[in-house]
Protein backbone atom coordinates (compact mmCIF):
# COMPACT_ATOMS: atom_id res chain seq x y z
CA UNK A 1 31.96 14.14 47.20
CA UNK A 2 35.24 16.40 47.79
CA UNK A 3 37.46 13.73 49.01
CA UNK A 4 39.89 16.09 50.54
CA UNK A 5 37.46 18.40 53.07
CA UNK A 6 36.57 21.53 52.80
CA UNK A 7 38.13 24.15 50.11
CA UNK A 8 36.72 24.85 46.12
CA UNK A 9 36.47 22.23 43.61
CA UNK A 10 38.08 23.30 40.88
CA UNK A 11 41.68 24.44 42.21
CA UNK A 12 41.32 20.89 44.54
CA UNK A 13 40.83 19.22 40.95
CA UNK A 14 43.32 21.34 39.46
CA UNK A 15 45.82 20.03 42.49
CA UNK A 16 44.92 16.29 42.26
CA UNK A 17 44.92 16.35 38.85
CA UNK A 18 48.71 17.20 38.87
CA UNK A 19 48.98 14.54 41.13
CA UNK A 20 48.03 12.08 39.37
CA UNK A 21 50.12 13.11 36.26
CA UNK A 22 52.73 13.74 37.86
CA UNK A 23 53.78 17.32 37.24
CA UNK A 24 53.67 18.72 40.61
CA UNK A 25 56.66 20.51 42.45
CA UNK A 26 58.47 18.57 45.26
CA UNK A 27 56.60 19.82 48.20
CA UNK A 28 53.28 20.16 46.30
CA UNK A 29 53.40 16.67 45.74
CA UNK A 30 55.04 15.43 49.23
CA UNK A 31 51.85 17.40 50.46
CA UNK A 32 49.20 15.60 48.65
CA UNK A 33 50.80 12.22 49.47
CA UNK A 34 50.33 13.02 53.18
CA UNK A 35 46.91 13.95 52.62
CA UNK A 36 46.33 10.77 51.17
CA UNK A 37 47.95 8.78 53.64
CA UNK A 38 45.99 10.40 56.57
CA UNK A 39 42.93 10.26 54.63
CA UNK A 40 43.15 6.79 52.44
CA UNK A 41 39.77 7.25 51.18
CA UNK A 42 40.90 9.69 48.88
CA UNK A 43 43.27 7.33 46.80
CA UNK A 44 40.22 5.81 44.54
CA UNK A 45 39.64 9.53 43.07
CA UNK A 46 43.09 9.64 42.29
CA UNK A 47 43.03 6.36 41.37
CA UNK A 48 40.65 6.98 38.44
CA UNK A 49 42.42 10.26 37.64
CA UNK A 50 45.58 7.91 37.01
CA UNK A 51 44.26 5.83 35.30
CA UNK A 52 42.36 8.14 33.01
CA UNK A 53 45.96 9.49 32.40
CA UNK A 54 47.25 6.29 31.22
CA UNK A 55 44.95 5.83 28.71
CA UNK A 56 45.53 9.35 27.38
CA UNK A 57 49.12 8.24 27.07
CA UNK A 58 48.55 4.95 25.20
CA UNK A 59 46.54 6.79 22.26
CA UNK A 60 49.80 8.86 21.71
CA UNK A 61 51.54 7.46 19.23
CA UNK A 62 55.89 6.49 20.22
CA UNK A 63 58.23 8.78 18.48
CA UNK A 64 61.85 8.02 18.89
CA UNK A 65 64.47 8.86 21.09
CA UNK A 66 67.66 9.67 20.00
CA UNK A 67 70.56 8.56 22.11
CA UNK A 68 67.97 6.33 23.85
CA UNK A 69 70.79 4.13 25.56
CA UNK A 70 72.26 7.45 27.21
CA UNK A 71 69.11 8.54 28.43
CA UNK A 72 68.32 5.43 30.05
CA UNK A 73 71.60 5.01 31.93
CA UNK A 74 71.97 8.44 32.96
CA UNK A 75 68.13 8.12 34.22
CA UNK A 76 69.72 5.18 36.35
CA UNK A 77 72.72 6.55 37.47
CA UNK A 78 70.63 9.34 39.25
CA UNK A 79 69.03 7.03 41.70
CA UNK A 80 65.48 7.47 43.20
CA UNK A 81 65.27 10.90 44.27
CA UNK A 82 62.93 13.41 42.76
CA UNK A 83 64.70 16.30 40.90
CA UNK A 84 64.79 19.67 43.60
CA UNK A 85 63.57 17.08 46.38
CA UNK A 86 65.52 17.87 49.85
CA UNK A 87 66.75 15.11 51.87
CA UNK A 88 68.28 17.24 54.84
CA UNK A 89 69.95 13.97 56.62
CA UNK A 90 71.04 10.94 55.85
CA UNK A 91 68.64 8.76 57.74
CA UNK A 92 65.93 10.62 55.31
CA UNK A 93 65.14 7.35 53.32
CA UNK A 94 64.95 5.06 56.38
CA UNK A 95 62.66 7.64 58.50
CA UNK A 96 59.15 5.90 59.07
CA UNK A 97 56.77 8.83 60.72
CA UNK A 98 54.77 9.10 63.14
CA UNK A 99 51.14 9.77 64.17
CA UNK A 100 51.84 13.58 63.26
CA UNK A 101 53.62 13.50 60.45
CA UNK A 102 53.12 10.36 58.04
CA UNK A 103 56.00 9.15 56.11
CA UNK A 104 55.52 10.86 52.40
CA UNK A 105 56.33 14.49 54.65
CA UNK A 106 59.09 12.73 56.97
CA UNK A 107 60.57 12.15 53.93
CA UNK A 108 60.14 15.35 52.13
CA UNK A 109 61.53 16.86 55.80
CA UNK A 110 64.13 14.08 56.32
CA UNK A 111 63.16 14.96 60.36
CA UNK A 112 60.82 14.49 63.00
CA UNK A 113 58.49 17.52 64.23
CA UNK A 114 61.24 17.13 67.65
CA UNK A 115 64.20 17.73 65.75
CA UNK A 116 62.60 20.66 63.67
CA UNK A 117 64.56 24.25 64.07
CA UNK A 118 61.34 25.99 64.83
CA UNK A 119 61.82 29.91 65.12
CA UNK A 120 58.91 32.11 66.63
CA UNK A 121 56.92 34.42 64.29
CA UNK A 122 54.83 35.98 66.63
CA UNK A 123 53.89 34.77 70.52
CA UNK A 124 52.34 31.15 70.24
CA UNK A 125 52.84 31.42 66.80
CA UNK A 126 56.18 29.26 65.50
CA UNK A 127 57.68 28.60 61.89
CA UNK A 128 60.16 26.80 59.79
CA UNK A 129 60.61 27.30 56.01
CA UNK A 130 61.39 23.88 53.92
CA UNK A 131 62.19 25.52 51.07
CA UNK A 132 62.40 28.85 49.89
CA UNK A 133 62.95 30.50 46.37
CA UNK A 134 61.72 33.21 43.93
CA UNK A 135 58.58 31.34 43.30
CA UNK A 136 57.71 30.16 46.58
CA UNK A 137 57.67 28.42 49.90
CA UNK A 138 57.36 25.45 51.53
CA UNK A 139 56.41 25.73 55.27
CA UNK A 140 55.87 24.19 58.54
CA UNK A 141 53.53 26.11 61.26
CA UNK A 142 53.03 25.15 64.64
CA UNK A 143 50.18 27.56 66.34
CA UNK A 144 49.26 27.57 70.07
CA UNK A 145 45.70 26.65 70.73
CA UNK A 146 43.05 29.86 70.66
CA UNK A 147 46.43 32.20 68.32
CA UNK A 148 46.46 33.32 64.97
CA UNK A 149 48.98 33.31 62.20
CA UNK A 150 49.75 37.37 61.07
CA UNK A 151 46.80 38.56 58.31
CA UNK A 152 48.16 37.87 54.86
CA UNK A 153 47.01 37.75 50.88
CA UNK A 154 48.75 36.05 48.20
CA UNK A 155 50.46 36.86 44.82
CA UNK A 156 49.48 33.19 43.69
CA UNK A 157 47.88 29.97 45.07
CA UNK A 158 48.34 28.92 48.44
CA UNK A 159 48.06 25.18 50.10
CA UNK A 160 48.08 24.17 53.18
CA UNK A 161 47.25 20.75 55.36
CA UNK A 162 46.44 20.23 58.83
CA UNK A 163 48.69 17.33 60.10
CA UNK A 164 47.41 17.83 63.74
CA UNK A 165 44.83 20.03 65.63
CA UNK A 166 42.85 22.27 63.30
CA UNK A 167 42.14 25.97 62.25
CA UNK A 168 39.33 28.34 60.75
CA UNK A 169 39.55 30.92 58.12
CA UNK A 170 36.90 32.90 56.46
CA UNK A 171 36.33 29.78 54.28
CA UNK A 172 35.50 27.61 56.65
CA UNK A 173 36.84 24.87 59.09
CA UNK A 174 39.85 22.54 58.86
CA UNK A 175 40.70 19.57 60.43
CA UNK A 176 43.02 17.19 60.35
CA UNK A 177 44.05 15.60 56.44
CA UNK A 178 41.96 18.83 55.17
CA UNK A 179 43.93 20.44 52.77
CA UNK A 180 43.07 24.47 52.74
CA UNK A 181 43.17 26.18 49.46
CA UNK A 182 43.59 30.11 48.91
CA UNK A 183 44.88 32.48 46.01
CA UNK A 184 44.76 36.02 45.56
CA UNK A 185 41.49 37.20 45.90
CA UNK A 186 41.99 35.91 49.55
CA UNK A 187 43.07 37.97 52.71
CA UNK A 188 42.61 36.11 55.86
CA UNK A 189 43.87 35.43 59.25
CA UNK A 190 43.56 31.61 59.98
CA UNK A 191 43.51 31.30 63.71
CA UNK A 192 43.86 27.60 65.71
CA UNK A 193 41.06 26.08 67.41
CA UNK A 194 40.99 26.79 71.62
CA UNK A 195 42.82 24.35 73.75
CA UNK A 196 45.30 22.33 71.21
CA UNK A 197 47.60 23.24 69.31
CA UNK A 198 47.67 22.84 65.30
CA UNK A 199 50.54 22.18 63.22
CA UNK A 200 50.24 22.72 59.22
CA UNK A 201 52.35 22.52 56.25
CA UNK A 202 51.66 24.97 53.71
CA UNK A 203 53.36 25.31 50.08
CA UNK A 204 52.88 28.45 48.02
CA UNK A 205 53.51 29.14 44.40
CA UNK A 206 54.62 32.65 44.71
CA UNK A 207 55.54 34.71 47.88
CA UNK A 208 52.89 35.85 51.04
CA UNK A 209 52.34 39.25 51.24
CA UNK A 210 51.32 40.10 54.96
CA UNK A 211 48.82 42.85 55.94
CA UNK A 212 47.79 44.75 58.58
CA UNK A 213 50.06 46.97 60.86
CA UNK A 214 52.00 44.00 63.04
CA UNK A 215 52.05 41.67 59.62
CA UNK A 216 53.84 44.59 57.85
CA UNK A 217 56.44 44.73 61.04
CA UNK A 218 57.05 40.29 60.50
CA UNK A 219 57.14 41.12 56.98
CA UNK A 220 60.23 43.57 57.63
CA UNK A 221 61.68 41.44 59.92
CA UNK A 222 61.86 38.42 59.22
CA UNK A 223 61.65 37.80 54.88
CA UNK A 224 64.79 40.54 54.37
């Protein structure tokens, strides 16, 4: 059973599997934690993913460290925060969540959805960019009921959850907690569901590339 909703198995297992370990950027990971916490059934897949990582460590034999005492104080001299994490206000640590936004993202956003700087893409169609870099974005949509986000591909893998509402692409239907997966061999214009709106966070490994005529004109716009 895909404990996440509806998207391919193997880049979901790919994704969870990262989790588990570990190894997955800042937002990437701030975005499976939220899945998790809206959908808590999820946590005994990881669960067993975890644990079959732990006993993959304990069969590898301990080497040692040199300057072991360094390590370890300079490890906790950096505090709790994960490397390239951003905490955008001070209050970050001590912000709960809400019924929208559960606290691994509030975190990760260090803000409420109210106090977001939203900027309009296109009518009924509003954005704000976490993070962005040479190999990728982290991104917050809101979309009016019934509108559509501008046509777009990708030059690598793209996630994105619903945190409230929902939207369809030409892979299906997804509601809230479902965590949409697409890479390049993907061109699609998701598009919220009638009479609510639906707000998403999406990460990408490498840049959007939008198509179509009035996608071109954002593209030019807005990313220069």
């Amino acid at each position: 059973m895909n404990p996440i909703g509806q998207t391919h198995e193997q880049p979901l297992d790919t994704l969870l599997a990262g989790y588990a370990r570990g190894v997955l950027s800042a937002p990437l990971h701030a975005l499976v934690a939220t899945h998790l916490a809206i959908r808590p059934e999820g946590r005994r897949y990881v669960a067993a993913l975890e644990a079959a990582t732990a006993a993959d460590i304990e069969r590898v034999e301990p080497v040692s460290i040199a300057d072991r005492d360094a390590r370890l104080a300079a490890i906790f001299a950096a505090g709790e925060s994960t490397p390239g994490e951003p905490i955008r206000s001070p209050a970050a640590s001590g912000f709960h969540g809400d019924d929208i936004v559960p606290y691994p993202l509030a975190r990760y956003l260090g803000a409420s959805l109210a106090d977001t700087p939203w900027r309009t893409l296109l009518p009924g169609v509003k954005e704000f960019r976490v993070s962005d870099n040479e190999d990728g974005e982290a991104t917050l949509y809101w979309i009016r009921g019934g509108r559509k986000i501008p046509s777009h591909t990708h030059e690598g893998s793209e996630y994105t959850l619903v945190l409230k509402g929902a939207f369809s692409d030409m892979n299906g239907h997804y509601l809230r907690g479902d965590i949409a997966i697409a890479d390049m061999d993907v061109d699609h214009q998701p598009h919220a569901d009638p009479g609510e709106d639906c707000f998403c966070f999406a990460v990408t490994d490498a840049p959007l590339k939008l198509t179509g005529p009035i996608g071109r004109i954002v593209q030019k716009i807005f990313r220069h």
